[in-house]
N, C-alpha and C. Protein backbone atom coordinates (compact mmCIF):
# COMPACT_ATOMS: atom_id res chain seq x y z
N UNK A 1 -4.00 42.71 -38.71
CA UNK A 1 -4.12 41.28 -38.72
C UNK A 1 -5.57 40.94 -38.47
N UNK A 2 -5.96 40.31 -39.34
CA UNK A 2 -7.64 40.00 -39.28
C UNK A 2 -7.76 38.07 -38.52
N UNK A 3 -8.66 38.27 -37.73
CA UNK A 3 -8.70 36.58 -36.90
C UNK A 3 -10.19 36.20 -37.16
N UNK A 4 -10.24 35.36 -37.97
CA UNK A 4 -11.90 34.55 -38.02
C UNK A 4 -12.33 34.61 -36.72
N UNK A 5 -13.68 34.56 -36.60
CA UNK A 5 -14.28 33.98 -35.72
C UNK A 5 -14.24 33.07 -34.95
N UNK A 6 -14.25 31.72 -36.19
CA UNK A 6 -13.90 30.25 -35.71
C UNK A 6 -12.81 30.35 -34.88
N UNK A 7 -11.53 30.49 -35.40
CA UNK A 7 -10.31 30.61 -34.49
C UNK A 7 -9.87 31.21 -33.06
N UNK A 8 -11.25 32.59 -32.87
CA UNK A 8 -10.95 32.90 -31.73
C UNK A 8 -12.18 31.97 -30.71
N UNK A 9 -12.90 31.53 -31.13
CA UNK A 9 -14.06 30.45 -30.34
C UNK A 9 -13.09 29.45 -29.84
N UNK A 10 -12.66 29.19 -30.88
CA UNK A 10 -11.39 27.94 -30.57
C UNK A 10 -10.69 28.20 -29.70
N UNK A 11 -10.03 29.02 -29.61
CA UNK A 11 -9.10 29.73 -28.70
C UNK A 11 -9.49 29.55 -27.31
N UNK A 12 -10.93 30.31 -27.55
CA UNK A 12 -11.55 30.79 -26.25
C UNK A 12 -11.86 29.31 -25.17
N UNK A 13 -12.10 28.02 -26.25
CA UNK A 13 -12.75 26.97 -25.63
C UNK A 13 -11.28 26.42 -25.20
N UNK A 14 -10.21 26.11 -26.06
CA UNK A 14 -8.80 25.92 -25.29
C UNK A 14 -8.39 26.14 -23.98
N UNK A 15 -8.62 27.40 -23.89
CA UNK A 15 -8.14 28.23 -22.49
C UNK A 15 -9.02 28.11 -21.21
N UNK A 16 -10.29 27.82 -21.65
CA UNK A 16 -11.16 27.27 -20.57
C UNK A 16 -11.00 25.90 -20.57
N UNK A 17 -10.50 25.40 -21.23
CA UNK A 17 -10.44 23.58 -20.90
C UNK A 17 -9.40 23.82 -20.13
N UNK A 18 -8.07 23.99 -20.74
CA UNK A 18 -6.53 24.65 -19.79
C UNK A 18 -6.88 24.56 -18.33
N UNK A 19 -7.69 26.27 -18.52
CA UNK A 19 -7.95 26.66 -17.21
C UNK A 19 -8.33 25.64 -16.12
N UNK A 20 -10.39 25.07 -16.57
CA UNK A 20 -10.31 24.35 -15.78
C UNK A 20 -9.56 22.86 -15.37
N UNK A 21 -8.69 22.57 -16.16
CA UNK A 21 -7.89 21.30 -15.77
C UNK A 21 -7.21 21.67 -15.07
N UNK A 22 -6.35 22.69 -14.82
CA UNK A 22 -5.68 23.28 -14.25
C UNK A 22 -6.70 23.78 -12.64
N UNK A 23 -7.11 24.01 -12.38
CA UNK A 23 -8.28 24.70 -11.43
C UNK A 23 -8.39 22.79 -10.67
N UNK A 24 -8.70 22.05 -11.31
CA UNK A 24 -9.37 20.46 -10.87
C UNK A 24 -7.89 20.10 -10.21
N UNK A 25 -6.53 20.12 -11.41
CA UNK A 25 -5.39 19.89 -10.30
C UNK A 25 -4.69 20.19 -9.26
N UNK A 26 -4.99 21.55 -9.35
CA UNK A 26 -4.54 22.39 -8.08
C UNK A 26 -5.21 22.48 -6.81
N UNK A 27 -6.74 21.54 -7.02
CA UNK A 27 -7.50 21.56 -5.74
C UNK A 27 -7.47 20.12 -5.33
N UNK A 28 -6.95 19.31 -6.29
CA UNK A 28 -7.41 17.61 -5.92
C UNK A 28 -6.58 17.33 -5.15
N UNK A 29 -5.31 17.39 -5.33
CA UNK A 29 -3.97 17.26 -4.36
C UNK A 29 -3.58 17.60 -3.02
N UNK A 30 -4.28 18.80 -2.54
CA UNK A 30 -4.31 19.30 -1.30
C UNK A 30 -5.38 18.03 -0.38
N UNK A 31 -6.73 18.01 -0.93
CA UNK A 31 -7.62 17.29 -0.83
C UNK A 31 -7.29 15.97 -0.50
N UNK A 32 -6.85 15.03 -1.68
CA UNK A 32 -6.57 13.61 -1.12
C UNK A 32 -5.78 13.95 -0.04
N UNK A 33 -4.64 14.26 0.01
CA UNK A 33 -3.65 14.03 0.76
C UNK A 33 -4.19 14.42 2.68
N UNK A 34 -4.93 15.65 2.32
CA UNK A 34 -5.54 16.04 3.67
C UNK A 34 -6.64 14.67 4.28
N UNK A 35 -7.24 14.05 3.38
CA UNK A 35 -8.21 13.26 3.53
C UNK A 35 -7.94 11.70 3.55
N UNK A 36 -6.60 11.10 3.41
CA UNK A 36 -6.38 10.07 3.41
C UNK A 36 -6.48 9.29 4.62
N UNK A 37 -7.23 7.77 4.62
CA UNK A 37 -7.35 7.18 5.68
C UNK A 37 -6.75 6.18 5.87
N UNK A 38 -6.01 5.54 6.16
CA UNK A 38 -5.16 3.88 6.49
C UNK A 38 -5.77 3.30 7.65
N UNK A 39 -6.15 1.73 6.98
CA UNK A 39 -6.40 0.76 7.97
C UNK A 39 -4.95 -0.16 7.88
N UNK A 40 -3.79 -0.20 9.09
CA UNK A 40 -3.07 -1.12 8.82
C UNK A 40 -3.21 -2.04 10.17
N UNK A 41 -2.14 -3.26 9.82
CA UNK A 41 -2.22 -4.43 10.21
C UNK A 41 -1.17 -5.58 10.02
N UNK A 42 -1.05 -6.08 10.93
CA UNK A 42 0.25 -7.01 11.66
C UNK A 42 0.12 -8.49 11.03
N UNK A 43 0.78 -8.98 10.10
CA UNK A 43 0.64 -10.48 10.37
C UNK A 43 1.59 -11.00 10.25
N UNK A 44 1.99 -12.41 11.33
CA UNK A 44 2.99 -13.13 11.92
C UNK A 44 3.67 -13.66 10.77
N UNK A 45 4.69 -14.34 10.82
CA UNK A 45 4.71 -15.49 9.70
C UNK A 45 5.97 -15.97 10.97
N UNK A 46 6.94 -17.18 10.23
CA UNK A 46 7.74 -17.83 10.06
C UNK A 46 8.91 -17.95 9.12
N UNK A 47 10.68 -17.45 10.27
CA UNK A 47 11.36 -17.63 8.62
C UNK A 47 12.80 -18.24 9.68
N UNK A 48 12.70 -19.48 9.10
CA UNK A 48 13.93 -20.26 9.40
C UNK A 48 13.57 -20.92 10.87
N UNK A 49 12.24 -20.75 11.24
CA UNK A 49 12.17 -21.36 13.31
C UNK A 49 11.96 -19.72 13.75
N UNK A 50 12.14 -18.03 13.11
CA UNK A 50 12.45 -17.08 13.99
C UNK A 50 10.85 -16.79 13.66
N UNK A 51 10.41 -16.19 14.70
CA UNK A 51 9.16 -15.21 14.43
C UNK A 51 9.46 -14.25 13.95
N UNK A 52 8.17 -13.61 12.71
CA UNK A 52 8.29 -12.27 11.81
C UNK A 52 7.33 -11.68 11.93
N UNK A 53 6.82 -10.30 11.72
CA UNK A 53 5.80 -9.70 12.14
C UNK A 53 6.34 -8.54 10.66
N UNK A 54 4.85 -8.92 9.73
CA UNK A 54 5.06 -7.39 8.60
C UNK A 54 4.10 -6.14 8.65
N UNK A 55 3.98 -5.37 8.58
CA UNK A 55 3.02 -4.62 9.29
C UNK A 55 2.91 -3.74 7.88
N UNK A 56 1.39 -3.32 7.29
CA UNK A 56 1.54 -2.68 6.27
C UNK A 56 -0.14 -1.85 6.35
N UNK A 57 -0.72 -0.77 5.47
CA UNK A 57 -1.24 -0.24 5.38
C UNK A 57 -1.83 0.20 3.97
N UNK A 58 -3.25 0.20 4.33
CA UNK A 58 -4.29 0.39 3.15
C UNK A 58 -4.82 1.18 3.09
N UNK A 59 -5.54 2.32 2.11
CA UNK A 59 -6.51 3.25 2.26
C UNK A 59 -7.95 2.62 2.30
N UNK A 60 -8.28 3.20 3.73
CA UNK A 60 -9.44 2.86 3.49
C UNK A 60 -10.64 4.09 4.28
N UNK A 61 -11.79 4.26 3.80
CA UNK A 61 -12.13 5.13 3.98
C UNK A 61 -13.12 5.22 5.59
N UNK A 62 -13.13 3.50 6.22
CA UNK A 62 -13.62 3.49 7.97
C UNK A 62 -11.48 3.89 8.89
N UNK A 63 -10.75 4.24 8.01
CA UNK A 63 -9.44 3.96 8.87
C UNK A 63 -9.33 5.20 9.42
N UNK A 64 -8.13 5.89 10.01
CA UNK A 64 -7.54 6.82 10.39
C UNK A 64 -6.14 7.25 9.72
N UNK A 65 -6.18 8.47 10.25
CA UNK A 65 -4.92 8.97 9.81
C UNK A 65 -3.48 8.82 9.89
N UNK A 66 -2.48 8.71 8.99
CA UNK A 66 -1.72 7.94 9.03
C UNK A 66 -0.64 8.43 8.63
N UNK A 67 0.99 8.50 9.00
CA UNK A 67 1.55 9.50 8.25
C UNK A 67 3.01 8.29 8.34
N UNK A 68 3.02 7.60 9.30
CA UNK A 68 4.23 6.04 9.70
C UNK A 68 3.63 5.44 10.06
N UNK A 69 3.84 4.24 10.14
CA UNK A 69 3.52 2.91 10.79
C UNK A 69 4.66 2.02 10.57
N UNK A 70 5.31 1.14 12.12
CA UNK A 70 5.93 0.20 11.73
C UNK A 70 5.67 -1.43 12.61
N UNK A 71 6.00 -2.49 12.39
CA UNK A 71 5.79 -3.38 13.50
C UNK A 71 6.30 -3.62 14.55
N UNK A 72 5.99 -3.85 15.87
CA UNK A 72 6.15 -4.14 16.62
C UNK A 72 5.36 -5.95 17.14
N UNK A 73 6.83 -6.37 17.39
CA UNK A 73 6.65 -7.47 17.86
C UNK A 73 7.48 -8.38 19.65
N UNK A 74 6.63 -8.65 20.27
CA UNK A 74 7.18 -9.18 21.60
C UNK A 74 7.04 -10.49 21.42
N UNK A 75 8.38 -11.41 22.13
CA UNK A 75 8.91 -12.23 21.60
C UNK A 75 9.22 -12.82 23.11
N UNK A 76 9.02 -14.03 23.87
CA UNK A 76 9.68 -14.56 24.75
C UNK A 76 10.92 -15.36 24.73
N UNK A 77 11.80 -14.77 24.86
CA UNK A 77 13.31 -15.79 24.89
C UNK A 77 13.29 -16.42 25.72
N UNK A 78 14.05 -17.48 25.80
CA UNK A 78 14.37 -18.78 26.45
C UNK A 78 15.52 -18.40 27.06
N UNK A 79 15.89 -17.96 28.40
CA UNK A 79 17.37 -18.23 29.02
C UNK A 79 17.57 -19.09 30.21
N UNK A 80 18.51 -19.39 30.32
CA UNK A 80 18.86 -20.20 31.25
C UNK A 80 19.20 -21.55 30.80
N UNK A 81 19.94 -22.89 30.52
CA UNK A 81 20.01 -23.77 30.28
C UNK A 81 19.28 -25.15 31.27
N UNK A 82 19.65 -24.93 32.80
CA UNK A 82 19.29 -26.03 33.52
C UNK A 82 17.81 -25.71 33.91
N UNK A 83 17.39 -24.89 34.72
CA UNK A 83 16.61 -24.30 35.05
C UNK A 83 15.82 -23.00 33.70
N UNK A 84 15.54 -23.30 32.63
CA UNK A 84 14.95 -22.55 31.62
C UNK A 84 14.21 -21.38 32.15
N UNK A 85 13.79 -20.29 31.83
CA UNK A 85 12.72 -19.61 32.00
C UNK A 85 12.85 -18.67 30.92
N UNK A 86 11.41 -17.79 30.59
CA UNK A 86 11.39 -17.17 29.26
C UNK A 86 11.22 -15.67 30.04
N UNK A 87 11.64 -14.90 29.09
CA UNK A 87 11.67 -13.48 29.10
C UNK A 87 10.86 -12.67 28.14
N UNK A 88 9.94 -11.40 28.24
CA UNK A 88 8.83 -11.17 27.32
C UNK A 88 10.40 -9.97 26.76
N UNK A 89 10.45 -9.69 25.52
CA UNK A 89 11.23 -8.86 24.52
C UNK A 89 10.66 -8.52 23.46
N UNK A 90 10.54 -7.01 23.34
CA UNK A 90 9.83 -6.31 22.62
C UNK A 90 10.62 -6.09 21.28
N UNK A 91 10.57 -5.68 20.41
CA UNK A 91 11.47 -5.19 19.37
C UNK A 91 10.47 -4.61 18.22
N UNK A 92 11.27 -3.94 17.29
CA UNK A 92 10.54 -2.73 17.27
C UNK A 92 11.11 -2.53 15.64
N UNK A 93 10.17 -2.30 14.22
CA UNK A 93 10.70 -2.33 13.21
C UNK A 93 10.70 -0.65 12.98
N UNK A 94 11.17 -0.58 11.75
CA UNK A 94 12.06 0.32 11.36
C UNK A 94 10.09 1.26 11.09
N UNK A 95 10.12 2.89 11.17
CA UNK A 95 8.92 3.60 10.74
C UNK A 95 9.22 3.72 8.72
N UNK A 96 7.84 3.28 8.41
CA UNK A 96 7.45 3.30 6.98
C UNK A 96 6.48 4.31 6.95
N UNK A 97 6.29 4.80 5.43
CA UNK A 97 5.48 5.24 4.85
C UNK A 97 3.88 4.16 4.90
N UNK A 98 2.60 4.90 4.47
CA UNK A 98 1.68 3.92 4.50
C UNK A 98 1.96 2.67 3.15
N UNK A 99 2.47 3.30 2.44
CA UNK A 99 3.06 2.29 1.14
C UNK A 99 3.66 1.46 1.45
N UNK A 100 4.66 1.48 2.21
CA UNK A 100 5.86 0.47 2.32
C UNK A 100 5.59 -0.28 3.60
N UNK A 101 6.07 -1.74 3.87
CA UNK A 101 5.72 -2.22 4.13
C UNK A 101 7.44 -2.15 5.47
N UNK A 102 6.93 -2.50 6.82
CA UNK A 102 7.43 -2.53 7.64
C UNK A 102 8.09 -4.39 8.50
N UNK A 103 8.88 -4.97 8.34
CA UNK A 103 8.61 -5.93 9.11
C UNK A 103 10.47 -6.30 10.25
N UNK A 104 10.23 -6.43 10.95
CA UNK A 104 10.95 -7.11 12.25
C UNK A 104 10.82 -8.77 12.43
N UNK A 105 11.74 -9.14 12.92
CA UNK A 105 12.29 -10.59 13.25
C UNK A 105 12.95 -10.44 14.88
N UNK A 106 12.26 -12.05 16.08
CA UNK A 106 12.59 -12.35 16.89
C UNK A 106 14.15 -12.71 16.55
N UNK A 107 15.16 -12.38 17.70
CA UNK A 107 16.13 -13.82 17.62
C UNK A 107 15.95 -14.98 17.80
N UNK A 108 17.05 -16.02 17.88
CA UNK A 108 16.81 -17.36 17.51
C UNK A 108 16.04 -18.10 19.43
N UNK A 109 15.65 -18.97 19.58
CA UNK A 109 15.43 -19.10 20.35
C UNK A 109 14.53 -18.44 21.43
N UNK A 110 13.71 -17.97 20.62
CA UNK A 110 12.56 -16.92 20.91
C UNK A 110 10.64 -17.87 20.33
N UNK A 111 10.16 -17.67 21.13
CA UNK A 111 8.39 -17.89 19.97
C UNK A 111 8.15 -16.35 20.36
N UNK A 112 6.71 -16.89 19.66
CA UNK A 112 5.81 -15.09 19.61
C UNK A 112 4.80 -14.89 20.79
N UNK A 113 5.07 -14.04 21.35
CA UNK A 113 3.83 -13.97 22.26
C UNK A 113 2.60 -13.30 21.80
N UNK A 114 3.15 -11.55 20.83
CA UNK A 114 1.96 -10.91 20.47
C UNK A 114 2.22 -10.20 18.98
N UNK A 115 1.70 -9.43 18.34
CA UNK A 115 2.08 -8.69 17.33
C UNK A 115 1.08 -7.27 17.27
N UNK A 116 1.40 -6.19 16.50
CA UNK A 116 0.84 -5.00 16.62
C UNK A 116 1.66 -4.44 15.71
N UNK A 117 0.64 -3.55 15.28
CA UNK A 117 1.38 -1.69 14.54
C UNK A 117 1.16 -0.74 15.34
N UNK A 118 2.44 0.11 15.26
CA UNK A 118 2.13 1.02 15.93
C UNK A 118 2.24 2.53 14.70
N UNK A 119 1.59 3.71 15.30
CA UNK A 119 1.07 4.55 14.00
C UNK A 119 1.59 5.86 14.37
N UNK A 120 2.00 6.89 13.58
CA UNK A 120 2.22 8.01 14.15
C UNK A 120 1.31 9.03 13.25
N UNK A 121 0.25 9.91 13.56
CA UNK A 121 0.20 11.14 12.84
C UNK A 121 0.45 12.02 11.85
C-alpha cells in the first residue's frame, strides 16, 4: 500500500491538533475548579409584610473559596399580647451550590433585625 506524502503530513498535523486539544482539556478542568473564587451576599426584600433574605454567589477573582453557601436570617418576633416584647430568632436557609441561589423567610409577625451568608469550604 503506497501513502503520498501529503496524506501522511495531514495525518501527522490531525493528531497533533487531537492531541493538543485534548492535553488543553484535561488540564483546564482540574484548574478552574481548584481555583474558583465566590464573592457572595445577602439581600433583604419583602413578601406579603414577612422578611426574606436571598443569599447568592459570584465568581470573582478578590473572593474566597466556596463549595455551599446559604442564608441566614434573624428575625425579632413579637410575643406577648398585653405586655408585647420581641424575641431575636435565627433561621437558617437550606445549603446551595455557588450557582443556586439560597433564600429563607421570617414568620408572620416578625421584622428583620440582620441578614448574612454563611459559607462552607
Amino acid at each position: 500500500m503506497k501513502v503520498t506524502w501529503g496524506k501522511r503530513a495531514a495525518t501527522g498535523v490531525l493528531a497533533g491538533l487531537l492531541m493538543t486539544s485534548g492535553l488543553s482539556l484535561a488540564t483546564a478542568a482540574p484548574a478552574a475548579a481548584a481555583g474558583a473564587k465566590y464573592t457572595c451576599k445577602a439581600t433583604p426584600s419583602l413578601s406579603l409584610g414577612r422578611p426574606v433574605s436571598t443569599s447568592s454567589c459570584k465568581k470573582s477573582s478578590k473572593g474566597k473559596a466556596v463549595k455551599k453557601h446559604r442564608a441566614v436570617l434573624v428575625c425579632d418576633v413579637v410575643r406577648g399580647r398585653g405586655a408585647e416584647h420581641t424575641i431575636p430568632w435565627t433561621v437558617f436557609g437550606d445549603w446551595k451550590k455557588p450557582g443556586e441561589k439560597s433564600s429563607v423567610k421570617c414568620g408572620f409577625s416578625s421584622f428583620l433585625r440582620s441578614v448574612k451568608v454563611e459559607t462552607r469550604k
